[in-house]
Protein backbone atom coordinates (compact mmCIF):
# COMPACT_ATOMS: atom_id res chain seq x y z
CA UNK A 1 0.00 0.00 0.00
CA UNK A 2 1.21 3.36 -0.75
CA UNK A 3 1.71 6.21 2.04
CA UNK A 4 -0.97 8.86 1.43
CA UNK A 5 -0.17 12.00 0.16
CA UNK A 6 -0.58 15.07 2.09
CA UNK A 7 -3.66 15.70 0.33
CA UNK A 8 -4.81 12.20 1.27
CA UNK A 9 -4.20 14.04 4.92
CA UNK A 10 -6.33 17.23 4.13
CA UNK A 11 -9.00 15.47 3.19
CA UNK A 12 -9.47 13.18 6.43
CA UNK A 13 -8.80 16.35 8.46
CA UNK A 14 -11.43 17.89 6.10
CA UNK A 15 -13.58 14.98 7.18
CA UNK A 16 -13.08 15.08 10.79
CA UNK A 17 -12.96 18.54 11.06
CA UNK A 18 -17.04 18.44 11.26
CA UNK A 19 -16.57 15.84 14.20
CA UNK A 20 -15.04 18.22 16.44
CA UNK A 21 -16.26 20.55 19.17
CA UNK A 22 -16.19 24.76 18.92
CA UNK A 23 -14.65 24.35 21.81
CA UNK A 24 -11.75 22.15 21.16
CA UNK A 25 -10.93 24.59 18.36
CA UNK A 26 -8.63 27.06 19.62
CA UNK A 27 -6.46 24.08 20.56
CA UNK A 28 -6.68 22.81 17.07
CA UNK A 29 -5.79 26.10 15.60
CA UNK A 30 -2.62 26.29 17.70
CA UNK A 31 -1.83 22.53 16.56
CA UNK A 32 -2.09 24.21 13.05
CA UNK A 33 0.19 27.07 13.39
CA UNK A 34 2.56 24.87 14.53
CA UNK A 35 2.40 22.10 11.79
CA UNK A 36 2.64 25.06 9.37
CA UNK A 37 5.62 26.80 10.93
CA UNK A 38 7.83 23.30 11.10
CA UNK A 39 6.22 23.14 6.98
CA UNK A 40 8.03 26.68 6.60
CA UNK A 41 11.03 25.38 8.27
CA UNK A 42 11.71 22.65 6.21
CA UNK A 43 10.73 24.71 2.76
CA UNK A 44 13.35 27.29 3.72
CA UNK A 45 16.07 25.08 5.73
CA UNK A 46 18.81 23.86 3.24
CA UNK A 47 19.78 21.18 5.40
CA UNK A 48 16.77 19.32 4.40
CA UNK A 49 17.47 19.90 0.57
CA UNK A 50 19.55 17.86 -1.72
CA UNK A 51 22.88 19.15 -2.74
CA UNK A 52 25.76 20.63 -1.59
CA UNK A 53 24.31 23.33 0.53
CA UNK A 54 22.81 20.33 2.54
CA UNK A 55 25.73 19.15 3.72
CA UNK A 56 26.34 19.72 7.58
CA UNK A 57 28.11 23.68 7.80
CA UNK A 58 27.52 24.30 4.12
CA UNK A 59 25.99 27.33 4.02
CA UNK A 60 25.51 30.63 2.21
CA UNK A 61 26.50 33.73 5.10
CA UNK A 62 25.04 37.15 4.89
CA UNK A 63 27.76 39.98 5.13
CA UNK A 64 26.66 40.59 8.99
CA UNK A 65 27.56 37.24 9.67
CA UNK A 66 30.70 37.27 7.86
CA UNK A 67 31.21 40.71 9.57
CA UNK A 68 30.71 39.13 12.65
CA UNK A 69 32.83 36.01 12.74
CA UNK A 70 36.05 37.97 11.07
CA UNK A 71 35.60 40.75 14.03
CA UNK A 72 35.75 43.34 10.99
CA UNK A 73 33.52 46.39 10.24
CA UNK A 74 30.57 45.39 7.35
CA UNK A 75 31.54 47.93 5.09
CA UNK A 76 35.11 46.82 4.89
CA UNK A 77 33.62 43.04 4.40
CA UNK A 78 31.55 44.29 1.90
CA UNK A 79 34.50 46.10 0.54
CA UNK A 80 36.80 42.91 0.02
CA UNK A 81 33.98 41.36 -1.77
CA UNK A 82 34.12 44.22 -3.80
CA UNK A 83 37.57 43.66 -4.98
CA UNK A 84 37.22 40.32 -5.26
CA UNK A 85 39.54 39.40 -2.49
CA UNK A 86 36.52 37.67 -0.57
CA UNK A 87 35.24 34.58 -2.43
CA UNK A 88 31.30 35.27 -3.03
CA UNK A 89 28.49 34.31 -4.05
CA UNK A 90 26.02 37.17 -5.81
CA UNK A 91 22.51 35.78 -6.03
CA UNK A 92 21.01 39.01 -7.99
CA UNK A 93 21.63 42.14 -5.86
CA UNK A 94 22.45 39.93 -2.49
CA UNK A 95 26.02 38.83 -2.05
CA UNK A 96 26.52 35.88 0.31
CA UNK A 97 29.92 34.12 1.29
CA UNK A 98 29.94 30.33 1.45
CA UNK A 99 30.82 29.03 4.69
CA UNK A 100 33.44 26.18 3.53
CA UNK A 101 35.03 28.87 1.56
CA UNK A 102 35.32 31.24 4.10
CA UNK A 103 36.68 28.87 6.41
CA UNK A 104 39.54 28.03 3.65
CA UNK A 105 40.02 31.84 3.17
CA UNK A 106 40.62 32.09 6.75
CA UNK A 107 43.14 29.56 6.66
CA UNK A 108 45.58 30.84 3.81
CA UNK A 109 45.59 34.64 5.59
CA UNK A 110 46.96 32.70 9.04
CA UNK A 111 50.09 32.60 7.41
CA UNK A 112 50.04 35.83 5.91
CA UNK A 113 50.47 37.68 9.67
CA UNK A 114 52.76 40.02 10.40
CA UNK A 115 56.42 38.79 9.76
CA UNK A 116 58.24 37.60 13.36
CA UNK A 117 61.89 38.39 12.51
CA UNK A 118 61.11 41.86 11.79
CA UNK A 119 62.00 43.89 14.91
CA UNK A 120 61.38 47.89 15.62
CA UNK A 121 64.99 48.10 15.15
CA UNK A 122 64.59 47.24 11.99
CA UNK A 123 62.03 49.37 11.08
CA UNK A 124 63.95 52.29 12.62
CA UNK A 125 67.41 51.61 10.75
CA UNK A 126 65.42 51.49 7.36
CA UNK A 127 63.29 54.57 8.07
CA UNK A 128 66.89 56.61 9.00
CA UNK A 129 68.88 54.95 5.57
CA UNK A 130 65.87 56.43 3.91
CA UNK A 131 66.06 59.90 5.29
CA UNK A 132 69.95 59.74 4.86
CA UNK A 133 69.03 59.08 1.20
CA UNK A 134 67.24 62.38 0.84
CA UNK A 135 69.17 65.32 -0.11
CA UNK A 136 68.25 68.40 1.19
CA UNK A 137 69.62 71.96 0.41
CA UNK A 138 69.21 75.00 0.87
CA UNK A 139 67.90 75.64 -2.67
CA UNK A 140 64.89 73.78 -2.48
CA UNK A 141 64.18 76.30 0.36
CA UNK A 142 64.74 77.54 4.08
CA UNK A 143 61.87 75.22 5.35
CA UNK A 144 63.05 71.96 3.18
CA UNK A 145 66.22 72.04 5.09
CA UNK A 146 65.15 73.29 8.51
CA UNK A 147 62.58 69.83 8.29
CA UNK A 148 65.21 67.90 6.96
CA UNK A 149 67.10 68.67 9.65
CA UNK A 150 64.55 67.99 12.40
CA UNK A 151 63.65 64.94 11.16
CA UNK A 152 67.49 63.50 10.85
CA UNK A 153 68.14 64.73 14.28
CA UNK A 154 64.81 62.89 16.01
CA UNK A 155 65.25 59.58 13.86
CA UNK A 156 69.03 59.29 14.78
């Protein structure tokens, strides 16, 4: 025997609907509403699709969420996507970021943190090789050289 249909349902509920008393229908509505919410649940929950979205943690992320979960200001999310440095997905006007992707994106920019063997020092002795490099006279004017000379003076 086949399993009915959910029409076959409607129409025994249709049937027995006639049985029951106006007062057991409040209770009955509420049974409804909630039979029709878990209906919209599964019609808009891709985890009870086919696919690849179905797949446990596949999912499509809204900017806020990516926002949120890369501690970073939406509009500068929203910028990377713009420059294509964010992988996304544009579904018309929206743009969502797949989960799986994100993760991996993640992953390749733990590497790219600041370098460890780089040391203030360093950073110092470049910035004064650089200013040494300069050359300031006085023909390119009074103020020129009185900056020039400032700034040798602080950096060394």
């Amino acid at each position: 025997m086949a399993e009915p249909t959910y029409m076959d349902l409607i129409g025994k509920l249709d049937l027995e609907l006639s049985k029951i008393a106006p007062a057991e229908c409040p209770g009955l509505l509420a049974e409804l509403e909630r039979l029709k919410a878990l209906a919209w649940v599964r019609l808009t929950t891709p985890s009870h699709g086919t696919g690849e979205l179905s797949q446990p943690g596949n999912q499509l992320l809204t900017i806020p969420q990516v926002s949120e979960r890369l501690a970073l200001p939406v509009g500068r999310v929203y910028e990377l996507a713009r420059q294509g440095k964010l992988p996304v997905v544009r579904v018309g006007k929206y743009v969502r970021v797949h989960s799986v992707q994100l993760a991996g994106w993640i992953r390749d920019r733990r590497d790219l943190a600041v370098d460890k063997n780089v040391s203030f020092k360093d950073t110092r002795d470049y910035a004064n090789d650089r200013l040494r490099a300069a050359t300031v006279s006085s023909e390119d004017g009074p103020h020129l050289e009185r900056y020039g000379r400032s700034c040798r003076t602080a950096l060394e």
